[in-house]
N, C-alpha and C. Protein backbone atom coordinates (compact mmCIF):
# COMPACT_ATOMS: atom_id res chain seq x y z
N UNK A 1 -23.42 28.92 -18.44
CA UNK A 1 -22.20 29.28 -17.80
C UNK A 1 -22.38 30.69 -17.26
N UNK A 2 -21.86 31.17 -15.91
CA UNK A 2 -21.99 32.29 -15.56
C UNK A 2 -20.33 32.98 -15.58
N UNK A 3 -20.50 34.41 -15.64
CA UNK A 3 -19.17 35.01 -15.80
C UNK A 3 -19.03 35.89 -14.76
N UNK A 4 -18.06 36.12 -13.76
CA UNK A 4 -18.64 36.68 -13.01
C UNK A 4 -16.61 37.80 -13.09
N UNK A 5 -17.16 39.34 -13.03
CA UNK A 5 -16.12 40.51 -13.18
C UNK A 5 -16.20 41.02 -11.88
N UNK A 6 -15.27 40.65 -11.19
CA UNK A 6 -14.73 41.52 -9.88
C UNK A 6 -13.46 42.30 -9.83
N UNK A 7 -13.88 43.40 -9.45
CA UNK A 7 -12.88 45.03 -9.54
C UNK A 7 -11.95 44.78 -7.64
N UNK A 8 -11.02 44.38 -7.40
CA UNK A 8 -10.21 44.26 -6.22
C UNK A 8 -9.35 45.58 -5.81
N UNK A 9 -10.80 46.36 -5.66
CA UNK A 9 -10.71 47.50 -4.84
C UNK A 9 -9.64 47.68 -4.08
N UNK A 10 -9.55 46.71 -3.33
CA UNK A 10 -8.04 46.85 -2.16
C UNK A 10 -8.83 46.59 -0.67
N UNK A 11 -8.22 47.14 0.48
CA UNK A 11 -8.56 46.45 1.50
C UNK A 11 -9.59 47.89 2.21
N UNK A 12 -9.35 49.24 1.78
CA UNK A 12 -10.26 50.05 2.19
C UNK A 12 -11.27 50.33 1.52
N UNK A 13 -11.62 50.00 0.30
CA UNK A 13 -12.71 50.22 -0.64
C UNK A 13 -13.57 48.65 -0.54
N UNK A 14 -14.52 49.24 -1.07
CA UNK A 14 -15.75 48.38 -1.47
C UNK A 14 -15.75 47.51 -2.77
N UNK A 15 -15.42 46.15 -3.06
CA UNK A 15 -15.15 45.74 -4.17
C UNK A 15 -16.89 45.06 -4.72
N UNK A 16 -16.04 45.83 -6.11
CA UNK A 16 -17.25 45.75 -7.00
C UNK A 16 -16.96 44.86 -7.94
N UNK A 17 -18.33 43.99 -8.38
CA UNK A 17 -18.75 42.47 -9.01
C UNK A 17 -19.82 42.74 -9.76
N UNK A 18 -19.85 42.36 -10.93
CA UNK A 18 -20.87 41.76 -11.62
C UNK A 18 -20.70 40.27 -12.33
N UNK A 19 -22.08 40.04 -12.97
CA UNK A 19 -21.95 38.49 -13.14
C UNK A 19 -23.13 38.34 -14.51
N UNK A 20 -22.52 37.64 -15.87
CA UNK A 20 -23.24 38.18 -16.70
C UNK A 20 -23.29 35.85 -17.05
N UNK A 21 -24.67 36.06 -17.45
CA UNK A 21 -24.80 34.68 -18.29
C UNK A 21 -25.00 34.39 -19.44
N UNK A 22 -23.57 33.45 -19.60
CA UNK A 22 -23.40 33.23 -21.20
C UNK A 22 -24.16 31.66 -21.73
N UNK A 23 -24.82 31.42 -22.92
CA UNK A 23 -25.72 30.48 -22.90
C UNK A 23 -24.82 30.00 -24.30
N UNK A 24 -24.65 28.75 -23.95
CA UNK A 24 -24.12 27.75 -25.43
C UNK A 24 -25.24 26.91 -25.72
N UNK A 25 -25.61 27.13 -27.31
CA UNK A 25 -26.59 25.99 -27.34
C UNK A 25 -25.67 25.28 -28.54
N UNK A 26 -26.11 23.77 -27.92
CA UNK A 26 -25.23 22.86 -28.66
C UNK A 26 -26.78 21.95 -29.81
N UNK A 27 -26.56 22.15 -30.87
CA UNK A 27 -27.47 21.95 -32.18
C UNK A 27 -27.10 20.24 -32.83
N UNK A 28 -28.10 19.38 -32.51
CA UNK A 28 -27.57 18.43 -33.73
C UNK A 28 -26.55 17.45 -33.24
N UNK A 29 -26.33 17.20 -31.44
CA UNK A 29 -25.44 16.59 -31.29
C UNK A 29 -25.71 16.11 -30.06
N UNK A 30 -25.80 14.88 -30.16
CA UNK A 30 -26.29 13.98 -28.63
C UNK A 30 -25.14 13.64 -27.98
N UNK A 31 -23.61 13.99 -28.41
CA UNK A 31 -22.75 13.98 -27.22
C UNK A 31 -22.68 15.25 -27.13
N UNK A 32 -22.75 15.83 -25.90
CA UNK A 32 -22.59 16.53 -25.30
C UNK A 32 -20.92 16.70 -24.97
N UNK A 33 -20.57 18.54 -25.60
CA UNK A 33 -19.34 18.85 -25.37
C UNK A 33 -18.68 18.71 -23.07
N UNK A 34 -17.15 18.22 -23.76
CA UNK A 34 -16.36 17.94 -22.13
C UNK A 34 -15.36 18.67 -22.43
N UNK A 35 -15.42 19.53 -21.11
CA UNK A 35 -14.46 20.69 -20.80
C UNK A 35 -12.88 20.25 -20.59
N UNK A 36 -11.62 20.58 -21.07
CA UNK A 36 -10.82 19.79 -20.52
C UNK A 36 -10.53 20.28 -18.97
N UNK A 37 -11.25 21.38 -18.28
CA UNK A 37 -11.68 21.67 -16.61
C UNK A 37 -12.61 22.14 -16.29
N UNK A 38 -13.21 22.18 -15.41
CA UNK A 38 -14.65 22.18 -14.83
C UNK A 38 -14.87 23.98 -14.05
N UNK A 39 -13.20 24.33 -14.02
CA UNK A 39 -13.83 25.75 -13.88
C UNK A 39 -12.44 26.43 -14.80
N UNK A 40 -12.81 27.16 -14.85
CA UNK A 40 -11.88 28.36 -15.40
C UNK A 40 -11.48 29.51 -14.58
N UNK A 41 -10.21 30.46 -14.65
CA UNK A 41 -10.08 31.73 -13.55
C UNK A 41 -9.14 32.24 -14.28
N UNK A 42 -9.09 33.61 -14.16
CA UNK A 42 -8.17 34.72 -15.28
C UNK A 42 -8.15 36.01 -14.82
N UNK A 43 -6.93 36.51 -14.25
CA UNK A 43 -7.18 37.84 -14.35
C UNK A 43 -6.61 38.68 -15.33
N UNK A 44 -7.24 39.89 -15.12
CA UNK A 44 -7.18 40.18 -16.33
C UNK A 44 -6.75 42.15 -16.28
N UNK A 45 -6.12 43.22 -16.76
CA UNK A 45 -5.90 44.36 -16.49
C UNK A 45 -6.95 45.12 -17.18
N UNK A 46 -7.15 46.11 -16.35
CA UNK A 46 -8.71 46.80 -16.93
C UNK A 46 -8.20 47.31 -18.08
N UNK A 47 -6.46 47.74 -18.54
CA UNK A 47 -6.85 48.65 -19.62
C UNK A 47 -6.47 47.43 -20.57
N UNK A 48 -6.91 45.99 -20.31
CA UNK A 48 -6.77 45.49 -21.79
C UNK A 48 -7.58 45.57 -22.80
N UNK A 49 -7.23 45.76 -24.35
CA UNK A 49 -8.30 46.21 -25.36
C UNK A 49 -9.32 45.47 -25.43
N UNK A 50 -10.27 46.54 -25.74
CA UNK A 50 -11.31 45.97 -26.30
C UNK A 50 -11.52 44.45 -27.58
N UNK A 51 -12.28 43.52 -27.22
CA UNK A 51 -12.23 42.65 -27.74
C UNK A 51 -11.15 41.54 -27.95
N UNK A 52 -10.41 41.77 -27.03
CA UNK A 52 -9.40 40.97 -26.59
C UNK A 52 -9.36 39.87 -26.23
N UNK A 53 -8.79 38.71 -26.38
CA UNK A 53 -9.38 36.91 -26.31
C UNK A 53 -8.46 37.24 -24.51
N UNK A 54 -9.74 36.18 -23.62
CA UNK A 54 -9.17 36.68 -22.02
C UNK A 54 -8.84 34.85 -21.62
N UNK A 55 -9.49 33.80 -22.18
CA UNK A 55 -9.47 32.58 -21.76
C UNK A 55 -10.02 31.56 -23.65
N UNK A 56 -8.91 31.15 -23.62
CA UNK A 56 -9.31 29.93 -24.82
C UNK A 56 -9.13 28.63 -23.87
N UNK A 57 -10.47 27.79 -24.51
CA UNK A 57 -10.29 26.15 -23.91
C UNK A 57 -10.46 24.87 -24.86
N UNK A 58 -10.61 23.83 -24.49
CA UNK A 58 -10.43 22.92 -25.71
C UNK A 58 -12.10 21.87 -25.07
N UNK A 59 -12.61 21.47 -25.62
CA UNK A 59 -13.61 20.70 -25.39
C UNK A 59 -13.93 19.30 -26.16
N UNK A 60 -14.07 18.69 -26.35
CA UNK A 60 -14.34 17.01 -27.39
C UNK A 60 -15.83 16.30 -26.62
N UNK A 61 -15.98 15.46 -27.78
CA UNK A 61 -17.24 14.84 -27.52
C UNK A 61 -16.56 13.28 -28.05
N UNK A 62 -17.99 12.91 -27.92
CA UNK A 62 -18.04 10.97 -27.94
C UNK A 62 -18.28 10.88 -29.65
N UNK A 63 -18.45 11.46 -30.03
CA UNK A 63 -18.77 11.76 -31.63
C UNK A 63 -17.71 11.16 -32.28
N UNK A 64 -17.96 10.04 -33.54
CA UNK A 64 -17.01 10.05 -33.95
C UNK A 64 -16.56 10.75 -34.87
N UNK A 65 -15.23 10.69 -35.86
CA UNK A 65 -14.39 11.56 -36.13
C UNK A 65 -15.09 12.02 -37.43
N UNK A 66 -14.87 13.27 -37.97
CA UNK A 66 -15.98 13.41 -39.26
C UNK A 66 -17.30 13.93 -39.38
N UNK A 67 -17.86 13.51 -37.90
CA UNK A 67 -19.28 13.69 -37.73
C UNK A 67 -19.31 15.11 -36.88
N UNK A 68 -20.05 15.81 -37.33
CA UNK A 68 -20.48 16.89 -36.61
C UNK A 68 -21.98 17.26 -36.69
């Protein structure tokens, strides 16, 4: 998954982006986790605290119930 932080400078400045990649490894499980959406989008205020939850999602597999 890539994350990508864009600063919306405004219309006379230069807007600044970075883009950081986050890696899930899924252990021990031949269904493969399903997103309940295929993208995500959030904005977010620069002075929110540190370590602050910015996006929670829900995901399920073909697995049955019990089994992990």
């Amino acid at each position: 998954m890539t994350v990508q932080a864009t600063d919306n400078a405004g219309a006379n400045a230069v807007n600044r982006y970075d883009t950081a990649n986050v890696i899930i490894n899924i252990l021990r499980n031949p269904n493969g986790p399903v997103f309940t959406a295929s993208t995500y989008n959030a904005t977010i205020s620069e002075y929110l605290p540190v370590q602050q939850s910015v996006i929670r999602t829900i995901a399920s597999d073909a697995d049955p119930a019990g089994v992990s």
